[in-house]
Protein backbone atom coordinates (compact mmCIF):
# COMPACT_ATOMS: atom_id res chain seq x y z
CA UNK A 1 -14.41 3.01 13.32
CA UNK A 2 -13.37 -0.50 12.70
CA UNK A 3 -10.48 -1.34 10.19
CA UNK A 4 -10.64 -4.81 9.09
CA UNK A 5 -7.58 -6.30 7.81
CA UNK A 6 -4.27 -8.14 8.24
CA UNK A 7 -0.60 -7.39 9.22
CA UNK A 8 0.57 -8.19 5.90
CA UNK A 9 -1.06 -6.59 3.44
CA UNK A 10 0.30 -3.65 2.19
CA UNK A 11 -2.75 -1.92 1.60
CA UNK A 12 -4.18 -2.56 5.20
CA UNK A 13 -0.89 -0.90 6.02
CA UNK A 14 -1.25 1.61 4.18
CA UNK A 15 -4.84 2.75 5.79
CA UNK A 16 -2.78 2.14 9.19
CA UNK A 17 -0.38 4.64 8.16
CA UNK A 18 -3.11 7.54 7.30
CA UNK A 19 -4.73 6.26 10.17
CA UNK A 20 -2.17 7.17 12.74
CA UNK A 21 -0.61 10.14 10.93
CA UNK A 22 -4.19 11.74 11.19
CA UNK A 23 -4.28 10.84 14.87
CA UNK A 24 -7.77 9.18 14.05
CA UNK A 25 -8.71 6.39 16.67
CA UNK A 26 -9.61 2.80 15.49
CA UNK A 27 -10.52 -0.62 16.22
CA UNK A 28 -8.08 -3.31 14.32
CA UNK A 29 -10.30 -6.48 13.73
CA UNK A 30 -8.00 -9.45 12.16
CA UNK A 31 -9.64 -11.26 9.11
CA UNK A 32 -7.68 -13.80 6.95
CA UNK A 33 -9.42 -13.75 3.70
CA UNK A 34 -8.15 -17.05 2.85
CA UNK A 35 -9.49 -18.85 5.34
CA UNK A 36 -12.85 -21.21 4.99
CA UNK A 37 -14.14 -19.41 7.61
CA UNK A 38 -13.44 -16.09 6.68
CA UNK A 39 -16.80 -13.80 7.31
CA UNK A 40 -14.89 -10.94 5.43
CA UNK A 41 -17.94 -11.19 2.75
CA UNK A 42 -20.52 -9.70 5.61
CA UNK A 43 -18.66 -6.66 5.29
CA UNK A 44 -17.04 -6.61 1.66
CA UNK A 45 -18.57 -8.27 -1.20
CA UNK A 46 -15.49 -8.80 -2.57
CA UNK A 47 -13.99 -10.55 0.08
CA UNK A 48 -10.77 -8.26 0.15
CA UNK A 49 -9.15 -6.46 2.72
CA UNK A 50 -8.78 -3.19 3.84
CA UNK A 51 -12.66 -2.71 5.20
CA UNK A 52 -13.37 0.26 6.65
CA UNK A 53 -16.44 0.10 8.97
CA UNK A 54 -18.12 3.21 10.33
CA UNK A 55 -20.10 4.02 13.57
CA UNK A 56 -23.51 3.93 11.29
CA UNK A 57 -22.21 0.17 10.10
CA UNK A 58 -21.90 1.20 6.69
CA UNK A 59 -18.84 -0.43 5.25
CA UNK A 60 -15.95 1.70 2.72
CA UNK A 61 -13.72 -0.52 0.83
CA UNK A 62 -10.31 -0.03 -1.49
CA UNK A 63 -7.31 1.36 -0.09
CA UNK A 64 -7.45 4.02 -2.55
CA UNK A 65 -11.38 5.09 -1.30
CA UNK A 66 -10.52 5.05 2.72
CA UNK A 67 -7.53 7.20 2.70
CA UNK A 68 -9.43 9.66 0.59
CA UNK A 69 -12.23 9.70 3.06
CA UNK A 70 -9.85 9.70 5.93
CA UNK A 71 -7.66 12.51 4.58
CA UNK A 72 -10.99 14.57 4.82
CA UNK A 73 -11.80 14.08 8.84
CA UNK A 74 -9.47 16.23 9.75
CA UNK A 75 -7.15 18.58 9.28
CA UNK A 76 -4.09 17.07 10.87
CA UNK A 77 -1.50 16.12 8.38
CA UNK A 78 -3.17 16.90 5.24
CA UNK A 79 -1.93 14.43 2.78
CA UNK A 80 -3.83 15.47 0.03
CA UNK A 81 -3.27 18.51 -1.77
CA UNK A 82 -6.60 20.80 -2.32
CA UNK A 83 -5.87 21.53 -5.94
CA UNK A 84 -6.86 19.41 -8.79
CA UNK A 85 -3.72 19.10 -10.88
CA UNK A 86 -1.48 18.59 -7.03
CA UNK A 87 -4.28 16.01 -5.70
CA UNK A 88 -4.07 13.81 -9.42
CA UNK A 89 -0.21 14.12 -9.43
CA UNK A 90 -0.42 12.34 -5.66
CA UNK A 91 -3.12 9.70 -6.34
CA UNK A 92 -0.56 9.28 -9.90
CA UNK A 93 2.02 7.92 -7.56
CA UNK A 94 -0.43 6.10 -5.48
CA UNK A 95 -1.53 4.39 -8.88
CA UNK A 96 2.00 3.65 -9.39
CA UNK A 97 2.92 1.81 -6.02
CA UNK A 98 -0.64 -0.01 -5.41
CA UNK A 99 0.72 -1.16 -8.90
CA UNK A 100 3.41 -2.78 -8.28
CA UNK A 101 1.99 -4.21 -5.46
CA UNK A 102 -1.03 -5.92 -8.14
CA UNK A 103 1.82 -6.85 -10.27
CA UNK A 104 3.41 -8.83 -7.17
CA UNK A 105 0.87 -10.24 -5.23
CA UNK A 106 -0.25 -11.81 -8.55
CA UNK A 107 3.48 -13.26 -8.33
CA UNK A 108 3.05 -14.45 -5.21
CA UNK A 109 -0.25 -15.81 -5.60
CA UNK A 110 0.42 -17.81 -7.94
CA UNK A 111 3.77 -18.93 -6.89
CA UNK A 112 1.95 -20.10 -3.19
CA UNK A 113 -1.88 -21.17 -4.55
CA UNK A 114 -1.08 -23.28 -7.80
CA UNK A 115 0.14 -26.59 -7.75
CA UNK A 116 3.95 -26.35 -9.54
CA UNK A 117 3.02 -28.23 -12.58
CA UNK A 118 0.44 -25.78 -13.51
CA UNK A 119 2.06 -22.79 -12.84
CA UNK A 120 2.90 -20.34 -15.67
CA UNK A 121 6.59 -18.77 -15.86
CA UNK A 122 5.28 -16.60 -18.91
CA UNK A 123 2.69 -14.95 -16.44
CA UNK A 124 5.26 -14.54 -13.88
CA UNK A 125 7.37 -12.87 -16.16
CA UNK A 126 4.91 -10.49 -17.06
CA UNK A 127 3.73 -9.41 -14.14
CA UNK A 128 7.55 -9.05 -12.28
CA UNK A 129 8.41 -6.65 -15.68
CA UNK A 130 5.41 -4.65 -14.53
CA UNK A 131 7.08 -4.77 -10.73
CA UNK A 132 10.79 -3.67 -12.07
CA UNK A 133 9.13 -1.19 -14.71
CA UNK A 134 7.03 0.36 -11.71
CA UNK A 135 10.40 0.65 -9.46
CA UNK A 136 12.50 2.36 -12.28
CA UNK A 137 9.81 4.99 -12.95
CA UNK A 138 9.49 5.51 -8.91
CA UNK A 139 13.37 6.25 -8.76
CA UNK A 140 12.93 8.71 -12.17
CA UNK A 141 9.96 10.26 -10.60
CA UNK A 142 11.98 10.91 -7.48
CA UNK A 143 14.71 12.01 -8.56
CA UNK A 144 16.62 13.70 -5.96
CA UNK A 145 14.14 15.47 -4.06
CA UNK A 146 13.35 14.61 -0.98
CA UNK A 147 9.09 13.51 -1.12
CA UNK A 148 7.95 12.36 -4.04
CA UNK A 149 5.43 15.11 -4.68
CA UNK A 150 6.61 18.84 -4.36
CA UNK A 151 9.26 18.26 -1.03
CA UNK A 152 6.43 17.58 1.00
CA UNK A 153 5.51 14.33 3.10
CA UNK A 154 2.00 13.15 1.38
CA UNK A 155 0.02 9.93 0.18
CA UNK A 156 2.45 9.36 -2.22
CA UNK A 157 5.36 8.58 0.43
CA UNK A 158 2.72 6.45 2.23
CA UNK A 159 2.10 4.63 -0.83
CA UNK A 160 5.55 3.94 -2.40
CA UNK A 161 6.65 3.39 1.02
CA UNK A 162 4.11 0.30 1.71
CA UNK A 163 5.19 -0.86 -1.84
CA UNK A 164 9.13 -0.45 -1.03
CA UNK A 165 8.29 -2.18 2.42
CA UNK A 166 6.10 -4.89 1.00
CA UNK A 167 8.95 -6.09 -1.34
CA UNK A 168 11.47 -6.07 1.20
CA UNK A 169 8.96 -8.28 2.90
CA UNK A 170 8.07 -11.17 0.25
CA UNK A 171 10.05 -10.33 -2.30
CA UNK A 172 13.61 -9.92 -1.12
CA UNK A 173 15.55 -10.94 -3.75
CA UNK A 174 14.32 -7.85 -5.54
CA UNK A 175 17.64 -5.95 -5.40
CA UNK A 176 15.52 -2.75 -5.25
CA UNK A 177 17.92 -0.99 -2.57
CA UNK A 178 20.94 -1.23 -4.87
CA UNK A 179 19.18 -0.70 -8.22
CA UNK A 180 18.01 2.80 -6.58
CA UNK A 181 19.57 4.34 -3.90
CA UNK A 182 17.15 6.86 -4.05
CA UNK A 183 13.99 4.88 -3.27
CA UNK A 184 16.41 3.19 -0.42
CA UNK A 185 16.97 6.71 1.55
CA UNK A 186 13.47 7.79 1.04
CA UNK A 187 12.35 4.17 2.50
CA UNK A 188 14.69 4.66 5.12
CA UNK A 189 13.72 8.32 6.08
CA UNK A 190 9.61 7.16 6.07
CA UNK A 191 11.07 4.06 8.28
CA UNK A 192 11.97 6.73 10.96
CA UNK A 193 8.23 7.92 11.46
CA UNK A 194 6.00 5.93 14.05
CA UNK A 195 3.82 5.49 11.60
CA UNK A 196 5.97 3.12 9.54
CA UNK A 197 7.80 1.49 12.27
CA UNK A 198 4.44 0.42 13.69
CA UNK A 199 2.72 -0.99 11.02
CA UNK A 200 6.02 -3.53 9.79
CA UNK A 201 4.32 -6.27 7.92
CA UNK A 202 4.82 -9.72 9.94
C-alpha cells in the first residue's frame, strides 16, 4: 500500500498512527497539495490528503474511510469496537476531534492564503468558538477515565490525540493544556507510544 500525504496534516497522521499500531507495512509518498505541481488529483479528485492507494491501484480517501478499512486487515490492536452502539460512540469522538481540526485549519487557512485586508475576523471567530467548544466537550467527555471510550486505547485516543497534537503544533497560543489538565495527561500518556512519537508533525 501507498499512503500519500504530508508530515503535517493531522489526518495523514492520524492514518500513520493506525498504520503502525496495526503493524501494517506502507509506502509514505510526499505530496504538497498546494503546490502548482501537485499531481495529488491523479489519485484523489479532491485534491486532499490522506490517499490511500492499494496493490490493485484503486485509491481510498478520508481519514475517517482508511482507518475503518485498516482497522479491518487485521486483528492486531483492534481499535474499533464490534458492536454498533461501542463502534458509533468511537467514530462520535472521532467526529469530534477531525472537528476541531475543520474548525482550525479553516483558521489557519485563511489567516496564511488571504491577503490581510480581505480577511474576515467574524469568520475567524466563528470557527475558533467551534475549536474551544470542541476542546471543552473533549475534557467533559473524558472525564477522569483514562481512554476516552470505555478505559480502553481506541480510534478515539488516535483521533483527539492528532487534534491535541495538531494545536500544539499551529495553534499554540491555544492554552488547551491549562484549560484541561485532563486532555494534557491523556496527550501526554498517547505521546509515550511509538506510534505518536513517530508521526510528530514538522
Amino acid at each position: 500500500m501507498k499512503l500519500i500525504g504530508s508530515l503535517t496534516s493531522p489526518y495523514v497522521r492520524k492514518v500513520r498512527i493506525v498504520m503502525a499500531e496495526k503493524k501494517l507495512d506502507f509506502v509514505l509518498t510526499l505530496e504538497n497539495v498546494w503546490a502548482d505541481d501537485t499531481t495529488i488529483h491523479a489519485a484523489n479528485p479532491l485534491g486532499k490528503v490522506p490517499c490511500l492507494v492499494m496493490e490493485d491501484g484503486n485509491a481510498m480517501y478520508d481519514s475517517r474511510v482508511i482507518v475503518d478499512y485498516l482497522d479491518n486487515l487485521t486483528p492486531v490492536c483492534k481499535l474499533l469496537p464490534a458492536t454498533s452502539r461501542d463502534r458509533a460512540a468511537v467514530k462520535c469522538w472521532e467526529a469530534l476531534a477531525d472537528g476541531v481540526l475543520d474548525a482550525a485549519i479553516l483558521v489557519r487557512l485563511e489567516r496564511t492564503l488571504r491577503p490581510p485586508e480581505l480577511q474576515s475576523q467574524t469568520w475567524i471567530d466563528r470557527q475558533m468558538r467551534k475549536v474551544h467548544a470542541g476542546l471543552a466537550a473533549m475534557s467533559a467527555g473524558l472525564g477522569e477515565t483514562a481512554f476516552c471510550c470505555d478505559s480502553h486505547y481506541s480510534l478515539a485516543d488516535v483521533a483527539v490525540g492528532c487534534a491535541l497534537g495538531w494545536l500544539s503544533f499551529r495553534f499554540p497560543e491555544i492554552e488547551w493544556r491549562g484549560d484541561y489538565p485532563n486532555l494534557l495527561k491523556l496527550y501526554d500518556k498517547l505521546s509515550e507510544r511509538p506510534s505518536f512519537r513517530d508521526t510528530v508533525p514538522q
